[in-house]
Protein backbone atom coordinates (compact mmCIF):
# COMPACT_ATOMS: atom_id res chain seq x y z
CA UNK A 1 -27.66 56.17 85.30
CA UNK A 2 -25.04 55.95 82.65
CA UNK A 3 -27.13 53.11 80.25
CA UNK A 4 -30.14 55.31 81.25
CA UNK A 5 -28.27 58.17 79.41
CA UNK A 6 -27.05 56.40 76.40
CA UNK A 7 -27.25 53.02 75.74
CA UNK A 8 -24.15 52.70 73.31
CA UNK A 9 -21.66 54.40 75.83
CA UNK A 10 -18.80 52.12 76.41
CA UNK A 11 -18.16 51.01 80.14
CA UNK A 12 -14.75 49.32 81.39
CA UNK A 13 -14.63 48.63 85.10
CA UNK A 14 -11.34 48.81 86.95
CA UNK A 15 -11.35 47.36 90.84
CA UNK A 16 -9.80 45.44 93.20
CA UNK A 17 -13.03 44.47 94.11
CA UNK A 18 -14.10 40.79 92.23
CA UNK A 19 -17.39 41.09 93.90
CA UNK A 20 -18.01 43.94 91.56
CA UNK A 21 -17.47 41.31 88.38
CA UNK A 22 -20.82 40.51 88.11
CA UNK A 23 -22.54 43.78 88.25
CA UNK A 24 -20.41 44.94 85.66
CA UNK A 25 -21.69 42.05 83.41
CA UNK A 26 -25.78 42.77 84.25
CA UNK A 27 -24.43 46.56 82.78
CA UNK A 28 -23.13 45.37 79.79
CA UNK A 29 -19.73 46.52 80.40
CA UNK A 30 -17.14 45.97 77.31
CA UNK A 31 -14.52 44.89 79.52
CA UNK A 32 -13.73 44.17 83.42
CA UNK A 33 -10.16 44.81 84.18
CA UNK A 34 -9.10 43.28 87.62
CA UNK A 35 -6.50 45.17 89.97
CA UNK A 36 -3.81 45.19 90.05
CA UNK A 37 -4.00 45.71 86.09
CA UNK A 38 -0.89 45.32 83.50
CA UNK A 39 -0.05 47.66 81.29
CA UNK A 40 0.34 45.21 78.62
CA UNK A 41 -3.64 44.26 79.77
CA UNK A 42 -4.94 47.87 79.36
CA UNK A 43 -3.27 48.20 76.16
CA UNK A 44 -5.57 45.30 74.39
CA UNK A 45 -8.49 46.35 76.06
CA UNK A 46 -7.99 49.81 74.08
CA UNK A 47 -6.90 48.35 71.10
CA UNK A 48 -10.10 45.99 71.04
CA UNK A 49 -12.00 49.66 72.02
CA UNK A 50 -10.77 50.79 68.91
CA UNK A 51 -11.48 48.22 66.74
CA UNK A 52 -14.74 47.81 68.18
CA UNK A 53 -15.57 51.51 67.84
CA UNK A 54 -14.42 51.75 63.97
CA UNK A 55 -15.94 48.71 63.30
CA UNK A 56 -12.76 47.27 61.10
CA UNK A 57 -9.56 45.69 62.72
CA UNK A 58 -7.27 48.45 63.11
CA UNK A 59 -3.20 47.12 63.68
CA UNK A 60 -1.62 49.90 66.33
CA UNK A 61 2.21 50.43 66.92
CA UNK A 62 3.89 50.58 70.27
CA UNK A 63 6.26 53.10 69.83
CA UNK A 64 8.13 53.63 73.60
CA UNK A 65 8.19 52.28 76.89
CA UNK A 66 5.41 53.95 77.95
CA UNK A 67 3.02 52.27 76.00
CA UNK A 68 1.87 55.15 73.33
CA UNK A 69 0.21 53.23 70.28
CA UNK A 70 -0.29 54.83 66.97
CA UNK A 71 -2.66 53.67 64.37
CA UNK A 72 -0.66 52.49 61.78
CA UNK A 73 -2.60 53.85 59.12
CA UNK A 74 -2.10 57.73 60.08
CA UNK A 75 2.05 57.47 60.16
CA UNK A 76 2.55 59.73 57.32
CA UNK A 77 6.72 58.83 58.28
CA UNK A 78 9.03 58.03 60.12
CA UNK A 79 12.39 60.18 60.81
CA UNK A 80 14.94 60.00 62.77
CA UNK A 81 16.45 62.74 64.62
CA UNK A 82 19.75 62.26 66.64
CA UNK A 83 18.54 59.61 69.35
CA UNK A 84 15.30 59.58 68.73
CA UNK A 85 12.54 58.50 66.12
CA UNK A 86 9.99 61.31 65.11
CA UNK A 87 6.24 59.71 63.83
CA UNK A 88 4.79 62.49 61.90
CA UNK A 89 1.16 61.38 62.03
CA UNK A 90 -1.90 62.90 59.99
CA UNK A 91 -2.72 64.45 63.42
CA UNK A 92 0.46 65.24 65.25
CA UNK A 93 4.06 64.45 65.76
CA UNK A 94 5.01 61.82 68.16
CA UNK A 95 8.65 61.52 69.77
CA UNK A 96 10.15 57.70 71.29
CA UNK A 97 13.88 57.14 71.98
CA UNK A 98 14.35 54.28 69.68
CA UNK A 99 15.95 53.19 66.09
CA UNK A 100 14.82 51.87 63.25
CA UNK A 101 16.95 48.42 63.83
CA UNK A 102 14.40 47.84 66.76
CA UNK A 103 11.32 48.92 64.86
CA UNK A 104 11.91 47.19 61.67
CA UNK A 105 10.42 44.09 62.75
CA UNK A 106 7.32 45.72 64.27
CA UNK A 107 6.58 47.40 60.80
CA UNK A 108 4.07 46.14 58.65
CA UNK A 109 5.58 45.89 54.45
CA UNK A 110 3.86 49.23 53.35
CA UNK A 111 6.92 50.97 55.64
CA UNK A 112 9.44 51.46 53.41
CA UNK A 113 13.03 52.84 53.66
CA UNK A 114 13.51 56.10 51.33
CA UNK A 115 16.49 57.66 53.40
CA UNK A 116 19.34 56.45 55.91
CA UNK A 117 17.03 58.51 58.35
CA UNK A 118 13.39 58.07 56.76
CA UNK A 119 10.77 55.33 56.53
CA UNK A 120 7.43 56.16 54.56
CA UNK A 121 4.36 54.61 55.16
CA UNK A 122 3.63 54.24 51.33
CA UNK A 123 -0.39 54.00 51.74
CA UNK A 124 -0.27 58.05 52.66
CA UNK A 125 2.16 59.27 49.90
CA UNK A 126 0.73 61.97 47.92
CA UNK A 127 3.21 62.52 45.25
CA UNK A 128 6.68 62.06 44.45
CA UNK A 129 9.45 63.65 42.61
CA UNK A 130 12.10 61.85 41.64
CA UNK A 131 13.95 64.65 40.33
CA UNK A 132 14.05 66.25 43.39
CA UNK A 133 14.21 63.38 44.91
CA UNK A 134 11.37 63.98 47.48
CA UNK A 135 7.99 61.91 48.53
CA UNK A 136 5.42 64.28 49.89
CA UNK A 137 2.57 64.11 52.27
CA UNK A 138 -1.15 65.47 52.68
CA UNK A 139 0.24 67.73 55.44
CA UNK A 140 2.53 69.54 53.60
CA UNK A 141 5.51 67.87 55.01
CA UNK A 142 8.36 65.98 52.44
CA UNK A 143 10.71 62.82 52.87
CA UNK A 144 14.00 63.20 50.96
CA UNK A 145 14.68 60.27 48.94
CA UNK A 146 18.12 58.96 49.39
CA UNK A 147 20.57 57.36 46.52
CA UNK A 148 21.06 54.05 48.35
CA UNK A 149 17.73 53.25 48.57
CA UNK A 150 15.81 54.67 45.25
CA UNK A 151 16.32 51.31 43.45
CA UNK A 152 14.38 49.62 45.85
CA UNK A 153 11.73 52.32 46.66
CA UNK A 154 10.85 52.35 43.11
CA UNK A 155 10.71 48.76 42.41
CA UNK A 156 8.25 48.87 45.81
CA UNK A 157 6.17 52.00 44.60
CA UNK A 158 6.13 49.79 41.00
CA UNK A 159 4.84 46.20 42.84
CA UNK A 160 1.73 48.56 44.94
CA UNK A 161 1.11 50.04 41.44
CA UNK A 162 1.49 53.17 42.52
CA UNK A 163 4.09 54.69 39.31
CA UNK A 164 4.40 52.82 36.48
C-alpha cells in the first residue's frame, strides 16, 4: 500500500523474523535490519539515508553515548561549558558530556581552535573582528578569539583564503 502511495518513500524493515528478508527485497526496501539490531548498525543505515536522500556524501559527528550525529557542515561551534561541550548548530544547540581532547581526533581540519573553550567550524564564519577579537555566525551568535591561539587562527583563515 505504501509503494502504491509513493513510489520514492524510503522503507527499512526491522524483525526478528528472516523469513521476512525476502519480501522486503520484492518492495524495494533501502535497507533490512535484522533483530536484535546494534546501535552502531542503525547508525550507518541513517547515515547512508542521509547521504542517499541529499544526494552528496555527507560526514556526520557522534557527539555522546547515545548515538546523536550532527552533520558536520551545520556546527556553527563548538563551546565548552563546565563539563560539557555545547554544538551550536544552524538549527539548534546540542549538549554531550565530553572535551575537546576526546573530540579532536574526530574533527575534520576546517575545526579550528579560536579560544581555550571554543572550536569554529571555519566553513560557517560570517565575519570576524580582530579588534574585538570575535568570529561571528549567521545566527547571530559570536566566538571570542583568544590570545594563545590568534597566530594560528589567522595563519588558518590566511591558507582557506578567507582574509588576506
Amino acid at each position: 500500500m505504501i509503494r502504491q502511495k509513493n513510489k520514492n518513500v524510503y522503507i527499512i524493515f526491522t524483525t526478528g523474523h528472516l523469513e521476512y528478508a525476502m519480501i522486503a527485497y520484492k518492495y524495494k526496501t533501502f535497507d533490512y535490519i535484522a533483530k536484535p539490531f546494534t546501535p552502531e548498525r542503525l547508525e550507518d543505515t541513517v547515515v547512508r539515508l542521509f547521504e542517499d536522500i541529499n544526494g552528496l556524501p555527507k560526514k556526520y559527528l557522534k557527539i555522546d553515548n547515545k548515538n546523536t550525529i550532527i552533520d558536520e557542515d551545520s556546527i556553527e561551534y563548538i563551546k565548552r561549558d563546565g563539563m560539557k561541550l555545547v554544538f551550536h548548530t544552524s538549527f539548534r544547540d546540542y549538549e554531550a558530556y565530553s572535551s575537546f581532547n576526546k573530540l579532536d581526533d574526530s574533527l575534520p581540519e576546517n575545526f579550528i581552535r579560536c579560544h581555550k573553550s571554543c572550536v569554529v567550524n571555519i566553513n560557517n564564519i560570517q565575519n570576524i573582528d580582530f579588534v574585538e577579537g570575535k568570529i561571528f555566525f549567521s545566527n547571530g551568535y559570536f566566538c571570542e578569539i583568544g590570545p594563545k591561539y590568534k597566530t594560528n587562527l589567522t595563519e588558518v583563515l590566511k591558507s582557506y583564503g578567507i582574509i588576506k
